[in-house]
C-alpha atoms as a PDB file:
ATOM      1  CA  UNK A   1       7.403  -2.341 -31.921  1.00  0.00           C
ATOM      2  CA  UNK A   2       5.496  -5.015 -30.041  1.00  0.00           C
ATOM      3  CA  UNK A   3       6.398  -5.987 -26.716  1.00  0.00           C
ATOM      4  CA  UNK A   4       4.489  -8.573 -24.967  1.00  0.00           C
ATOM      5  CA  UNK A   5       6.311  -8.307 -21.333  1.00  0.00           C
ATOM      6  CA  UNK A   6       5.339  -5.370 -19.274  1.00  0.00           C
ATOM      7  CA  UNK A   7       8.841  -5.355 -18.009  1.00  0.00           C
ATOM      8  CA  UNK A   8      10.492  -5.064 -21.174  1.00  0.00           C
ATOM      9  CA  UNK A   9       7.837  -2.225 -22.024  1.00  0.00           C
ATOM     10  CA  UNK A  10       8.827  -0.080 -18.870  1.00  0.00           C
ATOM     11  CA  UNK A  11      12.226  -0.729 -19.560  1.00  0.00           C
ATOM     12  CA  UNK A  12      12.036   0.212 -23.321  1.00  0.00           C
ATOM     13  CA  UNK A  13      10.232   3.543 -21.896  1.00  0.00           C
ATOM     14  CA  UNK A  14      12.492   4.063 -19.439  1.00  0.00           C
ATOM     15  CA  UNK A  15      15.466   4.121 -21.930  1.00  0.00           C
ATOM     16  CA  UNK A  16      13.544   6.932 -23.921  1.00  0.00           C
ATOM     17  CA  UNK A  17      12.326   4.415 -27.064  1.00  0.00           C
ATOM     18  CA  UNK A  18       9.204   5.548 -27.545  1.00  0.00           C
ATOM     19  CA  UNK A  19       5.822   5.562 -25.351  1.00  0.00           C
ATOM     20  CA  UNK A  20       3.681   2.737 -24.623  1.00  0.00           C
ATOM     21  CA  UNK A  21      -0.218   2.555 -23.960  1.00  0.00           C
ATOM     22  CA  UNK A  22      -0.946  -0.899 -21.613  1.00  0.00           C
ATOM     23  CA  UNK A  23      -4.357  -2.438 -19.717  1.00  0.00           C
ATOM     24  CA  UNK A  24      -3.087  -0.978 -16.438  1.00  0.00           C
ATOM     25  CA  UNK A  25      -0.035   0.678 -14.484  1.00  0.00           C
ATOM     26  CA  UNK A  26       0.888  -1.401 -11.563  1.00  0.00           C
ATOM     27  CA  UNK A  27       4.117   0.736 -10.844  1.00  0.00           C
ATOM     28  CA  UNK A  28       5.020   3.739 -11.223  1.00  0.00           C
ATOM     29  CA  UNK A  29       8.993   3.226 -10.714  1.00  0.00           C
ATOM     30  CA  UNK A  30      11.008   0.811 -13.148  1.00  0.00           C
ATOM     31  CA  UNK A  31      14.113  -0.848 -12.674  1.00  0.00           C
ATOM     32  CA  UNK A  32      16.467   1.716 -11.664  1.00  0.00           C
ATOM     33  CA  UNK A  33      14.246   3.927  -9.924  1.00  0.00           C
ATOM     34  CA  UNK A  34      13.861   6.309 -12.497  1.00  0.00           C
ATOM     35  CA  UNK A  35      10.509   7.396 -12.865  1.00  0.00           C
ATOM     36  CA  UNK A  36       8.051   7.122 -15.224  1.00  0.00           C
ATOM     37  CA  UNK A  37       5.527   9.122 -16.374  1.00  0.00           C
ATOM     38  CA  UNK A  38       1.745   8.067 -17.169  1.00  0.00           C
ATOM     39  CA  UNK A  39      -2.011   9.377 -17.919  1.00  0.00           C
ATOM     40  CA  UNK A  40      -5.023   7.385 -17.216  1.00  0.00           C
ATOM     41  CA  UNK A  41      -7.635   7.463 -19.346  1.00  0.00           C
ATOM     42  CA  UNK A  42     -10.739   7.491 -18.176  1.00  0.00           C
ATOM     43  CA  UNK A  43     -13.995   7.211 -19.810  1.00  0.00           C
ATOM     44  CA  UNK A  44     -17.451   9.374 -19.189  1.00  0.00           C
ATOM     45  CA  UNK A  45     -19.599   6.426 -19.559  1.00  0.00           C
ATOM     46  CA  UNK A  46     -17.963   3.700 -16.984  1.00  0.00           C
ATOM     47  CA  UNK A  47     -14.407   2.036 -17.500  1.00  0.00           C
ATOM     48  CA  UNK A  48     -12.419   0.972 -20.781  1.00  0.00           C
ATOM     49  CA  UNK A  49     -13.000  -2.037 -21.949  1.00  0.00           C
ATOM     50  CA  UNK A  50     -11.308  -4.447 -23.668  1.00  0.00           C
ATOM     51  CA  UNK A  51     -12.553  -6.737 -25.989  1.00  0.00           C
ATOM     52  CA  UNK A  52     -11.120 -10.324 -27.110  1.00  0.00           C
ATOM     53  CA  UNK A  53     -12.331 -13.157 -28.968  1.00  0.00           C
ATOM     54  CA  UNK A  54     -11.183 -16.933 -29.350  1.00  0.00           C
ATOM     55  CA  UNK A  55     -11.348 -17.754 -33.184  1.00  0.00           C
ATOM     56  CA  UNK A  56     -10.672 -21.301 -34.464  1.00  0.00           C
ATOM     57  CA  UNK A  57     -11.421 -22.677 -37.734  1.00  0.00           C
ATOM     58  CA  UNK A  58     -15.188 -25.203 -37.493  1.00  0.00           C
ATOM     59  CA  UNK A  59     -12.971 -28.107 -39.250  1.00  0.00           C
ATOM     60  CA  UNK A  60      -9.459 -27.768 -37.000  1.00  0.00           C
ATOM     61  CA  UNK A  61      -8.087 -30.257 -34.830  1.00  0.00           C
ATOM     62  CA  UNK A  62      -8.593 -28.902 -31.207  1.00  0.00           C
ATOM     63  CA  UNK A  63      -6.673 -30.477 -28.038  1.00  0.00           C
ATOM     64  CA  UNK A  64      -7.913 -31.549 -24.919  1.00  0.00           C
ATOM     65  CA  UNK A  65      -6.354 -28.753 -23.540  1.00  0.00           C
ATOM     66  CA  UNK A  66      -7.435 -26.474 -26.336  1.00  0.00           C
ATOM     67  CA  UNK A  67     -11.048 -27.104 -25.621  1.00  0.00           C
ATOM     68  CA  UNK A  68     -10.530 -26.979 -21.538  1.00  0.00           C
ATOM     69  CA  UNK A  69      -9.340 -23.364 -21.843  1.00  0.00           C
ATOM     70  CA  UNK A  70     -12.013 -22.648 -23.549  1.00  0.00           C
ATOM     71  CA  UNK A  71     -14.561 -24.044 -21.401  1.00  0.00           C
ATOM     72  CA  UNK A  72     -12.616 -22.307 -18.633  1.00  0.00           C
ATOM     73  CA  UNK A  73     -12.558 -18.888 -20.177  1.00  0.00           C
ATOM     74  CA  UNK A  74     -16.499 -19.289 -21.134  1.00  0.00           C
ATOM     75  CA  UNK A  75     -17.233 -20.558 -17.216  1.00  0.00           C
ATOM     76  CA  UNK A  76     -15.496 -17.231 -15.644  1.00  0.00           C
ATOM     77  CA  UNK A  77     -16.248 -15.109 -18.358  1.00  0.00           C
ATOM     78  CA  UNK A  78     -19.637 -15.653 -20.118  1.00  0.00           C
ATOM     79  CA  UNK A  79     -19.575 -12.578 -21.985  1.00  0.00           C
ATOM     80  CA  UNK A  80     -16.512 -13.242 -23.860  1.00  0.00           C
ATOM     81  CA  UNK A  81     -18.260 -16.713 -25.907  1.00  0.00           C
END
């Protein structure tokens, strides 16, 4: 299952679901105070890293906004472009 709110992850947990993996743990305790238990992984060589990509097709139709973000994301994070 996919579940795109970290909230809705701990919860699902929480309720004995399944297990998750996520980025990060910001708390330990979900609603209800029960709780939960985690690992970190950890890596020899430095910290995990994530990698993402924005993909858009050379002849689409990109907004204003669109090509803002972009420039935004490329500004604060000039490894990602």
């Amino acid at each position: 299952m996919k579940i795109r709110n970290l909230g809705q992850v701990l919860l699902s947990v929480q309720q004995g679901l399944g297990i998750t993996i996520c980025p990060s743990m910001p708390f330990v305790k979900a609603a209800g105070g029960e709780k939960i238990y985690y690992f970190s992984l950890a890596c020899e060589n430095g910290p995990v890293v994530r990698k993402t990509a924005i993909l858009y097709r050379k002849d689409s139709y990109l907004s204003v906004a669109e090509k803002i973000l972009i420039w935004m994301i490329h500004m604060y994070y000039p490894s990602v472009l």
